[in-house]
C-alpha atoms as a PDB file:
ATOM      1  CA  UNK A   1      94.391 122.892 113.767  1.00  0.00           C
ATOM      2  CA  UNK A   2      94.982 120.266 116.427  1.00  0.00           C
ATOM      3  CA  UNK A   3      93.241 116.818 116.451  1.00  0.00           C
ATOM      4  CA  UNK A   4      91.824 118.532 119.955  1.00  0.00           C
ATOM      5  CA  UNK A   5      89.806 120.397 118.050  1.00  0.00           C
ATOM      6  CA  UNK A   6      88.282 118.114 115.072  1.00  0.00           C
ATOM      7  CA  UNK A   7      85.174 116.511 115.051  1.00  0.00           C
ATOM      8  CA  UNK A   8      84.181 113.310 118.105  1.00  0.00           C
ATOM      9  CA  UNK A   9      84.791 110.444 115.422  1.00  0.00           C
ATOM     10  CA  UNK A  10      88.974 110.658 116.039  1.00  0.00           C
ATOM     11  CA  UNK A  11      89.318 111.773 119.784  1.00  0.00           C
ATOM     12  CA  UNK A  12      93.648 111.663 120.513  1.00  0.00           C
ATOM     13  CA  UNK A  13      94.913 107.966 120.704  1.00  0.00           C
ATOM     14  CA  UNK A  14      96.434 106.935 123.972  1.00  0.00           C
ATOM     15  CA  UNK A  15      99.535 104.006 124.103  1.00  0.00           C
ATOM     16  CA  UNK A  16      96.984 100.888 123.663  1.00  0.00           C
ATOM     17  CA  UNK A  17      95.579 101.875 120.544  1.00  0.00           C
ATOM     18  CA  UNK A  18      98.650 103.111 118.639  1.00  0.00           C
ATOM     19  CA  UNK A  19     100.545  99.600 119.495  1.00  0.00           C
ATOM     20  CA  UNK A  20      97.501  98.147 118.037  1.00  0.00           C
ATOM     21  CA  UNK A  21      97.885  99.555 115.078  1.00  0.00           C
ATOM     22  CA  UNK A  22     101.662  98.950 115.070  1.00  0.00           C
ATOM     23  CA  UNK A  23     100.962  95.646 115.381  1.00  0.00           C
ATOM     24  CA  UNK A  24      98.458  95.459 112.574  1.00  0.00           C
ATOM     25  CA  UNK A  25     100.833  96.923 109.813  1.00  0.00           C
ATOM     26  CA  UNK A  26     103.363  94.697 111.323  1.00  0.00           C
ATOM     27  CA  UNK A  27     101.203  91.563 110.160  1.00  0.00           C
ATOM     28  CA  UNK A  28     100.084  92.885 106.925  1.00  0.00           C
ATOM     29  CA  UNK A  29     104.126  93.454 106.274  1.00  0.00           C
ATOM     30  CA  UNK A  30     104.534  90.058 106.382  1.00  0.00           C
ATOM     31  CA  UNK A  31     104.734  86.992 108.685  1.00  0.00           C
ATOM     32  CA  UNK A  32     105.696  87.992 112.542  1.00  0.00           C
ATOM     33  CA  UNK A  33     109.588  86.666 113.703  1.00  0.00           C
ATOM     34  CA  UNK A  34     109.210  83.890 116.466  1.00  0.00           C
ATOM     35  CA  UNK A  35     110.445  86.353 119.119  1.00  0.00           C
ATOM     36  CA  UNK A  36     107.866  89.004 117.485  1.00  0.00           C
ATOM     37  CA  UNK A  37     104.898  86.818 117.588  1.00  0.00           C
ATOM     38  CA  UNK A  38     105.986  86.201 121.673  1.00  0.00           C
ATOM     39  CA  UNK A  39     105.661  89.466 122.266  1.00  0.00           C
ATOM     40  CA  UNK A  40     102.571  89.889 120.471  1.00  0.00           C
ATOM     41  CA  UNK A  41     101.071  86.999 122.745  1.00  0.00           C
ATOM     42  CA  UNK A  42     102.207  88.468 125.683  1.00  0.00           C
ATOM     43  CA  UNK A  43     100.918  92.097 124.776  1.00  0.00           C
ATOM     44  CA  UNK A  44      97.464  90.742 123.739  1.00  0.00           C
ATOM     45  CA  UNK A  45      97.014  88.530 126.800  1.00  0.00           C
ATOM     46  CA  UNK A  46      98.390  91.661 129.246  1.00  0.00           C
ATOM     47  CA  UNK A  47      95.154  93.184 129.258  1.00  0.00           C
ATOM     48  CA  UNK A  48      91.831  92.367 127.744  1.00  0.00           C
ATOM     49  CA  UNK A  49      91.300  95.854 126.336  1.00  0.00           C
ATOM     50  CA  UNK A  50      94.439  95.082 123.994  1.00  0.00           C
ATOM     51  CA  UNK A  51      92.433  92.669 122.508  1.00  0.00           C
ATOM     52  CA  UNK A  52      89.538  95.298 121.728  1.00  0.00           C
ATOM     53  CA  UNK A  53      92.092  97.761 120.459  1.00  0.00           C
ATOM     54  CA  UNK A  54      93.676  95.458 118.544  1.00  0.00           C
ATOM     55  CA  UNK A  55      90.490  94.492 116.445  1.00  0.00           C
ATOM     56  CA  UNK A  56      89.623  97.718 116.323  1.00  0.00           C
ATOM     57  CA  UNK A  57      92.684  99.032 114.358  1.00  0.00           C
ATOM     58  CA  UNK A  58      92.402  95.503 112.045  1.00  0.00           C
ATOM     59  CA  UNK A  59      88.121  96.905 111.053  1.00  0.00           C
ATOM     60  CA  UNK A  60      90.095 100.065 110.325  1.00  0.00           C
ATOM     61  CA  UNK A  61      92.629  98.951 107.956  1.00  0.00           C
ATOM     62  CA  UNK A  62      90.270  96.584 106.398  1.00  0.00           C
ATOM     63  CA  UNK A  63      87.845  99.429 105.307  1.00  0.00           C
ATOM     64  CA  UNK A  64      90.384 101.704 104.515  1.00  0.00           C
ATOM     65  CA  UNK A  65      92.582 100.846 101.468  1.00  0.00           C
ATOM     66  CA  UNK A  66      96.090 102.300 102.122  1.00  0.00           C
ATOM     67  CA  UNK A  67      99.090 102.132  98.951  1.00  0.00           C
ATOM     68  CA  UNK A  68     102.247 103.584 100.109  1.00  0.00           C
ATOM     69  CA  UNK A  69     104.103 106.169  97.997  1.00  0.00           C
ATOM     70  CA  UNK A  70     106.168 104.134  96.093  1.00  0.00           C
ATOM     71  CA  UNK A  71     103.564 102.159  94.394  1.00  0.00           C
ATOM     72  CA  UNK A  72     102.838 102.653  90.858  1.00  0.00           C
ATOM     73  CA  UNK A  73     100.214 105.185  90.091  1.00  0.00           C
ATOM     74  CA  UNK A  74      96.670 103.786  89.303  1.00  0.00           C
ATOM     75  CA  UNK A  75      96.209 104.763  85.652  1.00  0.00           C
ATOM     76  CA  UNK A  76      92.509 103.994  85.637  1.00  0.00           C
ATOM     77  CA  UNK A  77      91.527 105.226  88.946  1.00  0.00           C
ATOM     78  CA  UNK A  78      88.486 103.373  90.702  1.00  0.00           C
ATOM     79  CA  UNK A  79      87.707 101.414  93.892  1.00  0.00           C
ATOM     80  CA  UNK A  80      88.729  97.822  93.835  1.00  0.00           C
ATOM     81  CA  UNK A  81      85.515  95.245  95.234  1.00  0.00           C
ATOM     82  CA  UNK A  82      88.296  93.158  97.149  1.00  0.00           C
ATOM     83  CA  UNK A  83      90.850  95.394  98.702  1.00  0.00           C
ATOM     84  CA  UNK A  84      94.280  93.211  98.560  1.00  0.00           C
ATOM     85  CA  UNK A  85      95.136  93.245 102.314  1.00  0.00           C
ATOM     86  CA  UNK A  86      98.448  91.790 101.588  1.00  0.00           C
ATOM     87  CA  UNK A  87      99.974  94.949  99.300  1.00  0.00           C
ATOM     88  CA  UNK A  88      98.227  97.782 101.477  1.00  0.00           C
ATOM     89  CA  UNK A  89     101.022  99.513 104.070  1.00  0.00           C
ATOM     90  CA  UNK A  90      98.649 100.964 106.987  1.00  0.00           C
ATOM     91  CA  UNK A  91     100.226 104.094 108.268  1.00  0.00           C
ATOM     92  CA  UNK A  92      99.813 103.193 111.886  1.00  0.00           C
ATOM     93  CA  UNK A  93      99.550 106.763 113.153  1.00  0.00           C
ATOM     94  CA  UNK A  94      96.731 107.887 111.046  1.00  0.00           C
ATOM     95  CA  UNK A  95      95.045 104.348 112.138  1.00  0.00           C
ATOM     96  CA  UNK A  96      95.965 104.440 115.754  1.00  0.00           C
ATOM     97  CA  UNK A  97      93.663 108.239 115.720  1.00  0.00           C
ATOM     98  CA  UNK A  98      90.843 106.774 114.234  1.00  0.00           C
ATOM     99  CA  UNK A  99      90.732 103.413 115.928  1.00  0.00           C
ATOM    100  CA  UNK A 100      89.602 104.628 119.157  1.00  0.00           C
ATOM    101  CA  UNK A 101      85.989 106.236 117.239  1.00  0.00           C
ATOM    102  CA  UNK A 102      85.280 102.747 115.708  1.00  0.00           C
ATOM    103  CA  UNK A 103      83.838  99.398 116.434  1.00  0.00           C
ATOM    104  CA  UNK A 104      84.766  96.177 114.862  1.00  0.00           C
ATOM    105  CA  UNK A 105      82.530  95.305 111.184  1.00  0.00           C
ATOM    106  CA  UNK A 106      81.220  97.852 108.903  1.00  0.00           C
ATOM    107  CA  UNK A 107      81.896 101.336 109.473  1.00  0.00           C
ATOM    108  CA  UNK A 108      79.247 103.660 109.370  1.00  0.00           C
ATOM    109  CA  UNK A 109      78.867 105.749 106.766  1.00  0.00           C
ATOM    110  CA  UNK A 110      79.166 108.923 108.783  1.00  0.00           C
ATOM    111  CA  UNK A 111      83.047 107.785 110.327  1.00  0.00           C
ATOM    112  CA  UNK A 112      85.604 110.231 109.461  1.00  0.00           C
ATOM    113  CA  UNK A 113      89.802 109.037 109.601  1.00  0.00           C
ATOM    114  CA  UNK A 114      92.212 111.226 110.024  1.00  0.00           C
ATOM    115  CA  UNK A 115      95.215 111.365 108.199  1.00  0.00           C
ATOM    116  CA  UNK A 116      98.285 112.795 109.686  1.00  0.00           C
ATOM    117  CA  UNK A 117     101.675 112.901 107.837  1.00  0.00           C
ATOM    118  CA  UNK A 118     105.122 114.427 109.407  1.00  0.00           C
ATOM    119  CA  UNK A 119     108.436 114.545 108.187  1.00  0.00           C
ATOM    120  CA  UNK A 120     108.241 111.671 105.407  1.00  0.00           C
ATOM    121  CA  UNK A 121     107.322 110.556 101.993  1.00  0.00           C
ATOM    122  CA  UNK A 122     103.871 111.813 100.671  1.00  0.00           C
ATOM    123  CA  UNK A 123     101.625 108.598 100.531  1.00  0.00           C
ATOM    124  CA  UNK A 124      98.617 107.431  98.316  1.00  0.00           C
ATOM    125  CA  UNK A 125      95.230 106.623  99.530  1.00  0.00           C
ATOM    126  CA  UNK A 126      92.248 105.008  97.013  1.00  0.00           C
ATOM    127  CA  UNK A 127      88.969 107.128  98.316  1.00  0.00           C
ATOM    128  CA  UNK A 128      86.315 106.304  97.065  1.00  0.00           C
ATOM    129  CA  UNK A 129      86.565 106.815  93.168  1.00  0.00           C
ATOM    130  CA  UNK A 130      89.730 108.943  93.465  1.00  0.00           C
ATOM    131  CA  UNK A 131      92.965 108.609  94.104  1.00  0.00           C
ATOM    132  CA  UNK A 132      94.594 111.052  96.815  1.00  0.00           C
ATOM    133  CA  UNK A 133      97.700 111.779  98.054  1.00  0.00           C
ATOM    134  CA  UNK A 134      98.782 113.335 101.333  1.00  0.00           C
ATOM    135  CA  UNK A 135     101.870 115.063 101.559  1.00  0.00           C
ATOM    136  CA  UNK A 136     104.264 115.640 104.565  1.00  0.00           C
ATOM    137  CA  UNK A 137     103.195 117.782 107.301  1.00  0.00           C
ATOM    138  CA  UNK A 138      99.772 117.427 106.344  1.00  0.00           C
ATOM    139  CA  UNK A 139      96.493 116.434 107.669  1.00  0.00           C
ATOM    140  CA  UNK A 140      93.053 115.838 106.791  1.00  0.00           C
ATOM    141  CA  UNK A 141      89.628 114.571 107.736  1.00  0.00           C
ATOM    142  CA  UNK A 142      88.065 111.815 105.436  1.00  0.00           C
ATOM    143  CA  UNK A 143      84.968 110.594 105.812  1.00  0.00           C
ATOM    144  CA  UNK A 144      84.117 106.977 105.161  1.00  0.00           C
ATOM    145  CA  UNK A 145      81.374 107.417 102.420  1.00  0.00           C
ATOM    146  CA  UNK A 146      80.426 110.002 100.318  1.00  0.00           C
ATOM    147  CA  UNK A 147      76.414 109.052 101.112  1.00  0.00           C
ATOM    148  CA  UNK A 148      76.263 112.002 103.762  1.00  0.00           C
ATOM    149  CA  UNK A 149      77.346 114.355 101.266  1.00  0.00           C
ATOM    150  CA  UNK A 150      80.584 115.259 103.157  1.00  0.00           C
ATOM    151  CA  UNK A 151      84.235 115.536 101.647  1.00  0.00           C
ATOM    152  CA  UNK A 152      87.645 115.866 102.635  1.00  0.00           C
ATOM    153  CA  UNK A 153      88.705 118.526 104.999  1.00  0.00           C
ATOM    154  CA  UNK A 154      91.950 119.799 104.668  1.00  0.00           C
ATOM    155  CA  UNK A 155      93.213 121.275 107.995  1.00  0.00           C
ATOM    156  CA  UNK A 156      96.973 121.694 107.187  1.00  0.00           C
ATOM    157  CA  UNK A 157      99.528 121.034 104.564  1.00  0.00           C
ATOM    158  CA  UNK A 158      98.913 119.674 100.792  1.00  0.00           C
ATOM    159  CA  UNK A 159      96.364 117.233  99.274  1.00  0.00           C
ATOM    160  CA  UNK A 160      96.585 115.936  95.637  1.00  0.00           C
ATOM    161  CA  UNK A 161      93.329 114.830  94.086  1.00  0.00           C
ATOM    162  CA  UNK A 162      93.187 112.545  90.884  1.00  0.00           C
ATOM    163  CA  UNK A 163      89.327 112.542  90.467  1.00  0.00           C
ATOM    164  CA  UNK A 164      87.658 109.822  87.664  1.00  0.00           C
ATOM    165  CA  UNK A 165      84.014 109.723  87.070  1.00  0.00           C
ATOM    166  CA  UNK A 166      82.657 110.030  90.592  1.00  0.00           C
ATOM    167  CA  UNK A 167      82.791 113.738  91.998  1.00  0.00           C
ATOM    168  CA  UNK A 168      85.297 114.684  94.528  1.00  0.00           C
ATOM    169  CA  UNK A 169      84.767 116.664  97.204  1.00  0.00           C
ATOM    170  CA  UNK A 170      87.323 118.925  99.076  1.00  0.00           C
ATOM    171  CA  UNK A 171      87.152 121.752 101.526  1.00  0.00           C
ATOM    172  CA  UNK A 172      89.913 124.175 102.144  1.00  0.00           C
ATOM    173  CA  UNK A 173      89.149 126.955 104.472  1.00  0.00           C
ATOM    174  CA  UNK A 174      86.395 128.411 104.020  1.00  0.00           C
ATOM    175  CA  UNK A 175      85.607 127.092 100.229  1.00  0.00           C
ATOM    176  CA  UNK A 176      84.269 123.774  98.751  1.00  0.00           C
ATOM    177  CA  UNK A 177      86.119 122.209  95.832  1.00  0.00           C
ATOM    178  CA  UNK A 178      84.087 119.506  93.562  1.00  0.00           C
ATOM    179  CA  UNK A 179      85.439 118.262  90.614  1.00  0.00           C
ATOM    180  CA  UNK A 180      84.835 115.120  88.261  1.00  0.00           C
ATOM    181  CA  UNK A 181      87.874 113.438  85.927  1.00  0.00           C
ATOM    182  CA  UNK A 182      90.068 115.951  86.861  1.00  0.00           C
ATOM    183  CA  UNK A 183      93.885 116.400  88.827  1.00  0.00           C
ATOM    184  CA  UNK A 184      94.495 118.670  90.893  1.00  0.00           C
ATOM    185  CA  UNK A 185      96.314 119.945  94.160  1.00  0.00           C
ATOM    186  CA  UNK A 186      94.725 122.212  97.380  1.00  0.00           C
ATOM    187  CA  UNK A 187      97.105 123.741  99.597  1.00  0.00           C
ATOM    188  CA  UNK A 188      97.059 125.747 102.922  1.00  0.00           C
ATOM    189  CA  UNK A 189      99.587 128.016 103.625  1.00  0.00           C
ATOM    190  CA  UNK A 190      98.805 131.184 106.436  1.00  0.00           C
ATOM    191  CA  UNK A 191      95.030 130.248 106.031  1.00  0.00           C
ATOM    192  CA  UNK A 192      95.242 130.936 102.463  1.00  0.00           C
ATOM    193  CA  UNK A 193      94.379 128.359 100.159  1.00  0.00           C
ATOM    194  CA  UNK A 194      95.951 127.767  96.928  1.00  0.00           C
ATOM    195  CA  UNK A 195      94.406 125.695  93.992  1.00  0.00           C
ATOM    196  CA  UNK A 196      96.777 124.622  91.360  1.00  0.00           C
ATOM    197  CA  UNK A 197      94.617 123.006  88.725  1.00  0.00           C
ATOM    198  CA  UNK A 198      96.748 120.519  86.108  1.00  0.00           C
ATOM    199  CA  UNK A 199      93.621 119.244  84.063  1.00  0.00           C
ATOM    200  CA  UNK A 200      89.859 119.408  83.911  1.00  0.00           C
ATOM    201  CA  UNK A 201      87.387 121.964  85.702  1.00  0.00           C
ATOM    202  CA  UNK A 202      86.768 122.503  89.254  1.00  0.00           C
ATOM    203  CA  UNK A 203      83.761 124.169  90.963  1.00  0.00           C
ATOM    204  CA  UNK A 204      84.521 126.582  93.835  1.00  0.00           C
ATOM    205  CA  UNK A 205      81.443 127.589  96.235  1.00  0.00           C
ATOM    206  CA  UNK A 206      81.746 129.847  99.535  1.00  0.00           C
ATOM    207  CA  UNK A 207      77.983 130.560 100.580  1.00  0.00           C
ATOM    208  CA  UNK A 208      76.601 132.182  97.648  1.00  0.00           C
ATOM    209  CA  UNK A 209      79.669 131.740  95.831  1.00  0.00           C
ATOM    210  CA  UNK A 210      79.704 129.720  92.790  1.00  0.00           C
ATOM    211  CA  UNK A 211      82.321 129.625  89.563  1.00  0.00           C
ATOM    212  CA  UNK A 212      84.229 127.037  88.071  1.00  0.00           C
ATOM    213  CA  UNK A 213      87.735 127.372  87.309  1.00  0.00           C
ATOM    214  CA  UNK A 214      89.913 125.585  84.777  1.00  0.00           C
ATOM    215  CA  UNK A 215      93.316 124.090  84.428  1.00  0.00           C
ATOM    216  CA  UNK A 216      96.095 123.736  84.043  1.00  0.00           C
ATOM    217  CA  UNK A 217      96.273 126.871  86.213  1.00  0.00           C
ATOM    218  CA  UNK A 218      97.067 128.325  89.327  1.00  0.00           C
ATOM    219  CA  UNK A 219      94.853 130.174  91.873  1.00  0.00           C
ATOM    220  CA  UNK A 220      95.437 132.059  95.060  1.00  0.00           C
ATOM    221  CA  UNK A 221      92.468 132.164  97.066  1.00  0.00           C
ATOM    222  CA  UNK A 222      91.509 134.455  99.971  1.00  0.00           C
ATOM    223  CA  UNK A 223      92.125 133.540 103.365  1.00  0.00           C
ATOM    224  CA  UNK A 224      89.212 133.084 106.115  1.00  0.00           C
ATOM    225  CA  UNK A 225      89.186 137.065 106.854  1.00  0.00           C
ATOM    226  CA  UNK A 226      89.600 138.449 103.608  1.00  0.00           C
ATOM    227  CA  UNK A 227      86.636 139.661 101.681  1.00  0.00           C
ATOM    228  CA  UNK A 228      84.780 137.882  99.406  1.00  0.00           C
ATOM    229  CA  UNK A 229      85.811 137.124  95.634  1.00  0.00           C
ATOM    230  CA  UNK A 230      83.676 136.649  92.362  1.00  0.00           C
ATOM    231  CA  UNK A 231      86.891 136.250  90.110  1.00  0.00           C
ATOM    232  CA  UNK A 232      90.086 134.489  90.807  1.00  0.00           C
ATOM    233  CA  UNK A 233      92.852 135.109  88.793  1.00  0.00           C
ATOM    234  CA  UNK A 234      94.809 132.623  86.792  1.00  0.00           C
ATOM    235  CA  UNK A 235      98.110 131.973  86.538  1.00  0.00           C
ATOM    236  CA  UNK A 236      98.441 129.840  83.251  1.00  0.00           C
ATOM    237  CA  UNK A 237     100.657 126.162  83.811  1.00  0.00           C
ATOM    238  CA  UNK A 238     103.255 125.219  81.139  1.00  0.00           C
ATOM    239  CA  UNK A 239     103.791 121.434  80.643  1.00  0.00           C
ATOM    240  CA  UNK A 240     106.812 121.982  82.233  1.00  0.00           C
ATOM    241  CA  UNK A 241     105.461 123.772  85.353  1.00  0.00           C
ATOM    242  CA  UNK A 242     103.109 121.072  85.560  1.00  0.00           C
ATOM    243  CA  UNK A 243     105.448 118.582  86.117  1.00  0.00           C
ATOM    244  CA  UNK A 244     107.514 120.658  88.183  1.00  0.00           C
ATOM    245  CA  UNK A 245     104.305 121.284  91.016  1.00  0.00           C
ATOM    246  CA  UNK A 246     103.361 117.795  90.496  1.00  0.00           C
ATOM    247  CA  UNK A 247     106.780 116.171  91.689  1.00  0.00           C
ATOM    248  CA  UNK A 248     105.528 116.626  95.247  1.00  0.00           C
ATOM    249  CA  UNK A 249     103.248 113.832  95.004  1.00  0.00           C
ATOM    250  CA  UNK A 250     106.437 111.402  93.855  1.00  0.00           C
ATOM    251  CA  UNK A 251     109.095 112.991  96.536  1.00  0.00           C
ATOM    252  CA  UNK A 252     110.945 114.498  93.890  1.00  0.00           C
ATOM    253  CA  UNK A 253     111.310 118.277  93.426  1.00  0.00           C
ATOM    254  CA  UNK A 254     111.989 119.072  89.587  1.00  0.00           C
ATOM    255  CA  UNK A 255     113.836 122.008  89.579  1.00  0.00           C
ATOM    256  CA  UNK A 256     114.278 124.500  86.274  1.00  0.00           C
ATOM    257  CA  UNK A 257     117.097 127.294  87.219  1.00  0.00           C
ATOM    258  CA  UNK A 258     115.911 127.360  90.672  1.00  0.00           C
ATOM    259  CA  UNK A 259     117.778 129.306  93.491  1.00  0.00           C
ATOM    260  CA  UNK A 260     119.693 126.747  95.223  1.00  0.00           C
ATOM    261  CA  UNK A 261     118.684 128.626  98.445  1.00  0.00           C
ATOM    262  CA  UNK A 262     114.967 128.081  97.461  1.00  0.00           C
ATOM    263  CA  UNK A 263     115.574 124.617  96.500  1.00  0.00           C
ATOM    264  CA  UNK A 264     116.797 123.683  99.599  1.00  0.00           C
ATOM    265  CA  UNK A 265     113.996 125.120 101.638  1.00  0.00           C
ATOM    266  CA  UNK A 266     111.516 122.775  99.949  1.00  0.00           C
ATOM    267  CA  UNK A 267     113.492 119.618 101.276  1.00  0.00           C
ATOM    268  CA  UNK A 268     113.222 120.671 105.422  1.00  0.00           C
ATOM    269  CA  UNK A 269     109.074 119.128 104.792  1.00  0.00           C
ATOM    270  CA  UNK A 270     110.457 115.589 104.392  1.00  0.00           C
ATOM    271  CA  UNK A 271     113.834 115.699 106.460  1.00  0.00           C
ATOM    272  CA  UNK A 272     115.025 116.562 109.717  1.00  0.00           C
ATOM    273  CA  UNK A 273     118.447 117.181 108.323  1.00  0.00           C
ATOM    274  CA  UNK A 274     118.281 120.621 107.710  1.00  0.00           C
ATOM    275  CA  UNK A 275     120.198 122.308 105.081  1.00  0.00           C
ATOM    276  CA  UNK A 276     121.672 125.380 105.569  1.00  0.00           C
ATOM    277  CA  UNK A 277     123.771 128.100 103.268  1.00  0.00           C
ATOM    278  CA  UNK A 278     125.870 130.664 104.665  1.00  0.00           C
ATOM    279  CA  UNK A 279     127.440 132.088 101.711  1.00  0.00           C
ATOM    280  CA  UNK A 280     125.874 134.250  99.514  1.00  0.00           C
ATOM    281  CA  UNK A 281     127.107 133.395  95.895  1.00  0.00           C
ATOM    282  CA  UNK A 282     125.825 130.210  96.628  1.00  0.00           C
ATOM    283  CA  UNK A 283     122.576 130.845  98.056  1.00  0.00           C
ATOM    284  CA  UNK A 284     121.669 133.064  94.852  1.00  0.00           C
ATOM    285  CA  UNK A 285     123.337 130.373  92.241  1.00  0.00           C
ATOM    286  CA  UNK A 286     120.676 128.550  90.178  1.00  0.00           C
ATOM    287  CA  UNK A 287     120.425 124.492  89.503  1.00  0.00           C
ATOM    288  CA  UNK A 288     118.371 122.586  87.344  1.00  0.00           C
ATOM    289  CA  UNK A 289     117.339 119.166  87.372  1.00  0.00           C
ATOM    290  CA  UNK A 290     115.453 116.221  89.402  1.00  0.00           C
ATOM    291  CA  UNK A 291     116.260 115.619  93.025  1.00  0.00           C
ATOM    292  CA  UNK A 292     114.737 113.424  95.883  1.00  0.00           C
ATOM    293  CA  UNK A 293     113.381 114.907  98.759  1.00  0.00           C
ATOM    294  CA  UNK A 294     113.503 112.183 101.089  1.00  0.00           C
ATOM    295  CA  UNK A 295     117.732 112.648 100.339  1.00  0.00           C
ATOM    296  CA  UNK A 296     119.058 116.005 101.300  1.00  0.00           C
ATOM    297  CA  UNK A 297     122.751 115.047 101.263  1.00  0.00           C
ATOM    298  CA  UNK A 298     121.982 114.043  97.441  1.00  0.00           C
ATOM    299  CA  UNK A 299     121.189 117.557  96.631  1.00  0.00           C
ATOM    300  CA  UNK A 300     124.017 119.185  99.184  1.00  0.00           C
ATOM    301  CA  UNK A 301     126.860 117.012  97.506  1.00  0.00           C
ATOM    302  CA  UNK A 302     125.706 117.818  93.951  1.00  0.00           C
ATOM    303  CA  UNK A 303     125.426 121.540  94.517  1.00  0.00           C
ATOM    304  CA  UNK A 304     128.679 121.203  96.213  1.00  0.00           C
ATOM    305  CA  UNK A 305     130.018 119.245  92.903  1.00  0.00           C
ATOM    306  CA  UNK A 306     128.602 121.693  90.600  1.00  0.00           C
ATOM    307  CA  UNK A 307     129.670 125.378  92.537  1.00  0.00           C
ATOM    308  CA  UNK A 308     132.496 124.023  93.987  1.00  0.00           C
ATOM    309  CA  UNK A 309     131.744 125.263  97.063  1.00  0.00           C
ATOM    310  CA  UNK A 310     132.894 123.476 100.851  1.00  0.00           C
ATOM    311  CA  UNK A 311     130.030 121.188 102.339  1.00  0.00           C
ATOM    312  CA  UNK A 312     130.203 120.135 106.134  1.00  0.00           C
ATOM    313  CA  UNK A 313     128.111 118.352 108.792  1.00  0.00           C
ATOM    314  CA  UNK A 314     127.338 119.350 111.761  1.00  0.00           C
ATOM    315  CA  UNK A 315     124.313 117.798 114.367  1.00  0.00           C
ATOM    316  CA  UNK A 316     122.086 117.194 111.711  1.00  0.00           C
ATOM    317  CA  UNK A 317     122.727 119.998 109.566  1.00  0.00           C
ATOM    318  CA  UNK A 318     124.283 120.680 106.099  1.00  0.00           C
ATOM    319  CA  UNK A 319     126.494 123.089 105.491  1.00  0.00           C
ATOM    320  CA  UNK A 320     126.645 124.587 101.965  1.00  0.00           C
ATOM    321  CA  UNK A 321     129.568 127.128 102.462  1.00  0.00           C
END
């Protein structure tokens, strides 16, 4: 789904309002260099609609309270009263889409944000009473309150949800996940969506569709032009496949006798260095263990190590051979 074609709150950003937020997460990174803060001047004083965009991405980031992936986890997951401006990390894209729809103070509680993530580390977000986290090539809608009764729409990619007391609200497709104190994940792949369900109980509606299905589990869902379901079927989680499907949200993929051709796949999300096998025996040969994402070359020089097989680079490419 393009941003084209979401809803009137996040029309496309032009130049002026993603250097705005550029600038923003700039500050909030820390104090601006001299020759930085010239430029700054210079950019704000260029043209008096900088000035607008530039307060317009600040309300943004100010109502929205961004963590980056490599924080800590919240254990106890709830919405602070004073965001701490000075340890968020705004993702300037995802800002520089919304700030266009918004005007400086409050935001109304009928604003959506989108969130766009491409080839990089998941990342956190505190919404409302949950914590969520959006993984790479991914994208979602989020509306600013959950007063009007509306949730987060997935349009592409991956979403992690760890819901507390509060009920979260999700839509994938054509269904409408709401769960309380529970963690789980919503995927779309080919219009399907996928619910893998590590702890608690989720409710599933679609129309007159209504069940609630429980973790730790894993459900395949119909896609938008399948027909309609009563029963889902699940496929039961071990503790260890738990924390093997939950490594996304940490850039790690935990891998348990995994083809080494399949294991590489999963790391062309996060990376533009591709990796690619062109023999065989190594394609079908099977690794265990715990591996970054965000490091390809890692995992190519290990498998390398361990099958003793040649490794090359070429334009951005691995070579497993």
């Amino acid at each position: 789904m393009s941003e084209e074609s979401g809803p009137p709150e996040c029309p496309r950003p032009d130049a002026r309002t993603e250097q705005a937020g550029r600038w923003v997460a700039a500050q909030d990174r820390g104090h601006l260099s001299p020759s930085e803060q010239a430029r700054f001047d210079r950019w704000l004083k260029h043209d008096s609609r900088n000035v607008g965009a530039y307060v317009r991405a600040q309300a943004i980031y100010r109502a929205l309270n961004y963590t980056t992936a490599e924080a800590p986890l919240l254990r106890e997951v709830a919405r602070p009263r004073a965001p701490s401006v000075g340890r968020r990390h705004l993702f300037a894209g995802a800002a520089a889409a919304c700030a266009a729809g918004l005007v400086a103070g409050a935001i109304p509680p009928d604003r959506v944000t989108l969130l766009r993530r491409e080839q990089e580390s998941p990342r956190r977000y505190a919404w409302q009473d949950a914590i969520v986290t959006l993984d790479a090539l991914s994208a979602a809608y989020v509306p600013a309150s959950a007063r009007t009764g509306r949730g987060i729409r997935v349009l592409s990619g991956r979403i992690g949800v760890q819901a507390a007391r509060a009920t979260a609200r999700v839509s994938v497709g054509r269904f409408v996940f709401q769960a309380a104190d529970a963690d789980f994940d919503l995927a779309l792949d080919a219009a399907r969506p996928t619910l893998v369900a590590y702890r608690g109980a989720i409710g599933v509606s679609n129309g007159s569709l209504h069940t609630v299905l429980q973790g730790p589990a894993i459900y395949h869902l119909p896609g938008d032009d399948a027909p309609d379901q009563t029963t889902f079927i699940p496929h039961p989680l071990s503790a260890t496949g738990i924390l093997s499907s939950r490594a996304w949200r940490e850039a790690q993929a935990v891998l348990s006798n995994t083809p080494v051709a399949e294991a590489a796949a999963q790391f062309s999300r996060y990376s533009r260095t591709r990796i690619e096998i062109t023999n065989d025996r190594v394609a079908r040969n099977r690794v265990t263990g715990s591996f970054d994402l965000l490091r390809p070359a890692d995992f190519a020089r290990s498998v390398q190590r361990l099958l003793g097989c040649h490794l090359s680079e070429s334009g951005g490419r691995l070579i497993l051979s």
